[in-house]
Protein backbone atom coordinates (compact mmCIF):
# COMPACT_ATOMS: atom_id res chain seq x y z
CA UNK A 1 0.00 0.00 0.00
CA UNK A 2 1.61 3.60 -1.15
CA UNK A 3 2.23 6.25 1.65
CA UNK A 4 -0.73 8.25 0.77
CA UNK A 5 -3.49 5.02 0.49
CA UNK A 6 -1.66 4.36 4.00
CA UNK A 7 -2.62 8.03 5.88
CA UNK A 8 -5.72 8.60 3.43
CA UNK A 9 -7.22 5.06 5.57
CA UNK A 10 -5.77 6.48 8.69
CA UNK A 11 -7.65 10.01 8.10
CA UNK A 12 -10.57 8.26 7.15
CA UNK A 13 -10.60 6.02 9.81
CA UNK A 14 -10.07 8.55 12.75
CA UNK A 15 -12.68 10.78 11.60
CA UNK A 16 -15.01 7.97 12.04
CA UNK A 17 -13.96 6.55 15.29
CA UNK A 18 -16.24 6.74 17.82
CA UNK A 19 -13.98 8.17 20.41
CA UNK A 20 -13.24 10.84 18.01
CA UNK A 21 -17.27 12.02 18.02
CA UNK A 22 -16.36 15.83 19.17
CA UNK A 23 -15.18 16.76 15.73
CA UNK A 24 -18.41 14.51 14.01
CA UNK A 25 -20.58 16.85 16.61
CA UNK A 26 -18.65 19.93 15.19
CA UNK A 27 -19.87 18.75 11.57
CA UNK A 28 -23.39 17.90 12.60
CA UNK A 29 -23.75 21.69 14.32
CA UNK A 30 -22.57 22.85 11.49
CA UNK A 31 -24.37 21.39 9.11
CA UNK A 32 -27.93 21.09 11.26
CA UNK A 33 -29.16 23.99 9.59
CA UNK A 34 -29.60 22.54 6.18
CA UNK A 35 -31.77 19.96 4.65
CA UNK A 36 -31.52 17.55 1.46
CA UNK A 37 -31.60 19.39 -1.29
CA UNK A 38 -28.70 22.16 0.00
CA UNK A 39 -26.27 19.48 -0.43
CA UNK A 40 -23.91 21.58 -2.48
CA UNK A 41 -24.10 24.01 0.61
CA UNK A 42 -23.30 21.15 2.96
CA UNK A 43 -20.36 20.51 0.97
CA UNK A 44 -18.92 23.49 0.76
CA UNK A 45 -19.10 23.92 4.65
CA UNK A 46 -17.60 20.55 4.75
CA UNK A 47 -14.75 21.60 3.29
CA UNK A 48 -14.01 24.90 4.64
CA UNK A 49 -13.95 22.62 7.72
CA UNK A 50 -11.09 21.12 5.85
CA UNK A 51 -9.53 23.67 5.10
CA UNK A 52 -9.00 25.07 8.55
CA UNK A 53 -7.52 22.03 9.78
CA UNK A 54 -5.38 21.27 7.03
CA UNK A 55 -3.87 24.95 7.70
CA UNK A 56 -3.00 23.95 11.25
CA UNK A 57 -2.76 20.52 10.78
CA UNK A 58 0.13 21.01 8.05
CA UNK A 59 1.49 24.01 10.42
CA UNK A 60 2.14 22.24 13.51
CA UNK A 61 3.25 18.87 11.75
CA UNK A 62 6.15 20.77 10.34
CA UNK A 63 6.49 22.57 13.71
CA UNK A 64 5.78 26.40 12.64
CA UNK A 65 3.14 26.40 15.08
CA UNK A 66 2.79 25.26 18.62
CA UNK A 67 0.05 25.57 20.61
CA UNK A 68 -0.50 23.43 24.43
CA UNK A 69 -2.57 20.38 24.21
CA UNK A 70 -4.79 20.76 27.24
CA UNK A 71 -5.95 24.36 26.15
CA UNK A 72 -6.91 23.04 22.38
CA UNK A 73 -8.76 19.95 24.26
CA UNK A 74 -10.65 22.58 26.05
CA UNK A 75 -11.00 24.76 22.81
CA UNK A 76 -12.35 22.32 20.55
CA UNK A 77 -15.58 21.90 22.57
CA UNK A 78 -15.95 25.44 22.92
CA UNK A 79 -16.43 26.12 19.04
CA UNK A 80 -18.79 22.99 19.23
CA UNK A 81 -20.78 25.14 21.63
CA UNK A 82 -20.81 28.20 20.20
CA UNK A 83 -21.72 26.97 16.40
CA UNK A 84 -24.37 24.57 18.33
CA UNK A 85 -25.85 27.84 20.20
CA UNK A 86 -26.07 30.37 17.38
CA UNK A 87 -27.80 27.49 15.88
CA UNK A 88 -30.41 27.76 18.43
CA UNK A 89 -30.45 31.82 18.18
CA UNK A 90 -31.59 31.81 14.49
CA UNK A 91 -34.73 33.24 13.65
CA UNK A 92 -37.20 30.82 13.54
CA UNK A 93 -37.96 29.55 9.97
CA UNK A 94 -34.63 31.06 8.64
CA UNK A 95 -33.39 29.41 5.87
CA UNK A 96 -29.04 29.76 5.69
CA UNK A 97 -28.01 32.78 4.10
CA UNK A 98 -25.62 32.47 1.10
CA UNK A 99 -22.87 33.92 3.73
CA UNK A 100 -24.23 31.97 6.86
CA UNK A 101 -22.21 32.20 9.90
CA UNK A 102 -21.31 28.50 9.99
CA UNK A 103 -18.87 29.20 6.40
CA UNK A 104 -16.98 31.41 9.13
CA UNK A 105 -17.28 28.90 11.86
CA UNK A 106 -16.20 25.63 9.76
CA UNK A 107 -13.09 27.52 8.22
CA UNK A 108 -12.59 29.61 11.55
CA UNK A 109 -12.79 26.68 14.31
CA UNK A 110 -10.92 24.24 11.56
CA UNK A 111 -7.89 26.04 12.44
CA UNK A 112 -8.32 24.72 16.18
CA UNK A 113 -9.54 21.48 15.44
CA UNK A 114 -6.77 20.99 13.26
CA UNK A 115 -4.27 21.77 16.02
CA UNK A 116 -5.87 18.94 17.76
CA UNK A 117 -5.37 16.25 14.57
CA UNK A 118 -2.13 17.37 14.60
CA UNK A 119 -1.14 15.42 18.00
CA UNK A 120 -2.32 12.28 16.45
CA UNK A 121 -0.87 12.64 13.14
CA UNK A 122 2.63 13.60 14.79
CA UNK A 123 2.65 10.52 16.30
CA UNK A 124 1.89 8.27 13.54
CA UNK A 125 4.47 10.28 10.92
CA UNK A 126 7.27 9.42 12.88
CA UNK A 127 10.63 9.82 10.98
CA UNK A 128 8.72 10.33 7.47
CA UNK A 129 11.05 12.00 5.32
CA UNK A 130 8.65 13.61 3.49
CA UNK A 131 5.22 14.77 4.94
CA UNK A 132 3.60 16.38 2.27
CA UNK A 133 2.01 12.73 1.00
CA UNK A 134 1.37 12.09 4.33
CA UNK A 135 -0.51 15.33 4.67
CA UNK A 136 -2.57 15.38 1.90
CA UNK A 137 -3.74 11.64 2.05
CA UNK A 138 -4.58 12.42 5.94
CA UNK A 139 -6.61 15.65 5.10
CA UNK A 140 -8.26 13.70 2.38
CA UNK A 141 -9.58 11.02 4.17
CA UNK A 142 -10.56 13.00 7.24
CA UNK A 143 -13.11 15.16 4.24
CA UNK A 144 -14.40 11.56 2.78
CA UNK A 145 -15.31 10.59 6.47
CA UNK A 146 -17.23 13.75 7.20
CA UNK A 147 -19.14 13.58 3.62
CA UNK A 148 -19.72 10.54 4.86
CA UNK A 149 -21.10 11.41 8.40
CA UNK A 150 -22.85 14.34 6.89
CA UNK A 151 -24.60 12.32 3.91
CA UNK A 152 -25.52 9.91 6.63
CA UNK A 153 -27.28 12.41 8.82
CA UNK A 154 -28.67 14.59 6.02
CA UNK A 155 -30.38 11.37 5.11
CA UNK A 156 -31.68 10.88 8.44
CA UNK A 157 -32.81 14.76 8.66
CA UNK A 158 -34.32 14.01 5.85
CA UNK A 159 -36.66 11.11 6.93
CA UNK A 160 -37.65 13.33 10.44
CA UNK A 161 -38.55 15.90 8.66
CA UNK A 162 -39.65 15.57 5.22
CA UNK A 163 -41.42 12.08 5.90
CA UNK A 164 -42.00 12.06 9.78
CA UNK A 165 -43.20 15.72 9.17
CA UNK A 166 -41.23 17.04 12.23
CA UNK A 167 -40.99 20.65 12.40
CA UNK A 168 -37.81 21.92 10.85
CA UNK A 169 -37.40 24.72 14.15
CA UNK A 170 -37.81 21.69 16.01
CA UNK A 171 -35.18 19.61 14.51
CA UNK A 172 -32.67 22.18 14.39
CA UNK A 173 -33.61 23.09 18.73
CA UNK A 174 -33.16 19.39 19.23
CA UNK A 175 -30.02 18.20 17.73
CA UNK A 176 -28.28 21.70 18.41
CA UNK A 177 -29.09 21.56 22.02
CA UNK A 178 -28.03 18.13 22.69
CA UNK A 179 -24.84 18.76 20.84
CA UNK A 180 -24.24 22.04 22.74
CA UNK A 181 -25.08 20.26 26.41
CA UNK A 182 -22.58 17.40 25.08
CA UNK A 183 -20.37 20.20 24.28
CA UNK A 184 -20.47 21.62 28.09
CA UNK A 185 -19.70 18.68 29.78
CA UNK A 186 -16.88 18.38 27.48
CA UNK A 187 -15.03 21.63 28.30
CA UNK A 188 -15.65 20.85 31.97
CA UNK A 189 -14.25 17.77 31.16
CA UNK A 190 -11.42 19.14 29.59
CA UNK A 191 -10.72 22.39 31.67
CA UNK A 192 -7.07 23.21 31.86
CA UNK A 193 -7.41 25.81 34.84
């Protein structure tokens, strides 16, 4: 298996570990907002999300950027908070802007999520000569796994709903408050004071 196949699996398969779930409830705030058929949306957000970490992610790999561990833990659920609460301060009925707030947030909060891939993917480069391959395979397979969580959850939207005939407001109150209460008990959790 080539370098990249190797850290494009490993991407793919952190972003979908279960004990990685505070960046998938990052993603889900992020993308709460928008249904089915905004799925071009979705992906944009998605990888604006990408973006930011791949910034940070490729910074503090090569070691231009340094930043303690214990205050990005504590960090990470904080954007998961915020983007979960402004979620919950929309206007009722609002459809996403073309400029929503969450295109700031996913490229914005990347940054710091990517500071916290960037433990992880330290420790698996090792000695690598180069880690450009490395880097790009990784950030790859990190965006397949959230189009993957996303489709997965758009899908489910979809059926509460458009076929359940939930209320929209209601969906969006639900999922963004749960996320944002997960979100608390992870920064007391994680507190570094």
């Amino acid at each position: 298996m080539s370098q990249f196949n190797t850290y494009f699996q490993l991407g793919y398969e952190h972003i979908l570990d279960v004990n990685g779930y505070d960046h998938i409830l990052f993603v889900l705030a992020l993308c709460v907002l928008y249904q089915l058929q905004d799925w071009k949306k979705i992906l944009i957000l998605v990888t604006a999300f990408t973006i930011g970490h791949s910034i940070t992610l490729a910074l503090s790999t090569m070691n231009l950027v340094n930043f303690r561990t214990d205050i990005i833990e504590f960090l990470i659920p904080v954007t998961i908070f915020i983007t979960a609460f402004s979620n919950i301060l929309k206007k009722q009925g609002s459809t996403p802007s073309r400029f929503s707030s969450n295109y700031f947030y996913a490229l914005f909060f990347g940054l710091i999520h990517g500071l916290g891939f960037s433990n992880y993917l330290k420790s698996l480069l090792g000695r690598e000569e180069s880690i450009l391959m490395p880097l790009l395979g990784f950030n790859l397979g990190l965006e397949l796994g959230q189009i993957i969580i996303v489709g997965f959850f758009t899908i489910i939207s979809f059926v509460f709903v458009g076929l359940f005939n939930v209320s929209r407001r209601d969906w969006i109150l639900v999922i963004s408050s749960a996320v944002a209460g997960i979100a608390i008990t992870l920064m007391i959790e994680t507190k570094f004071w």
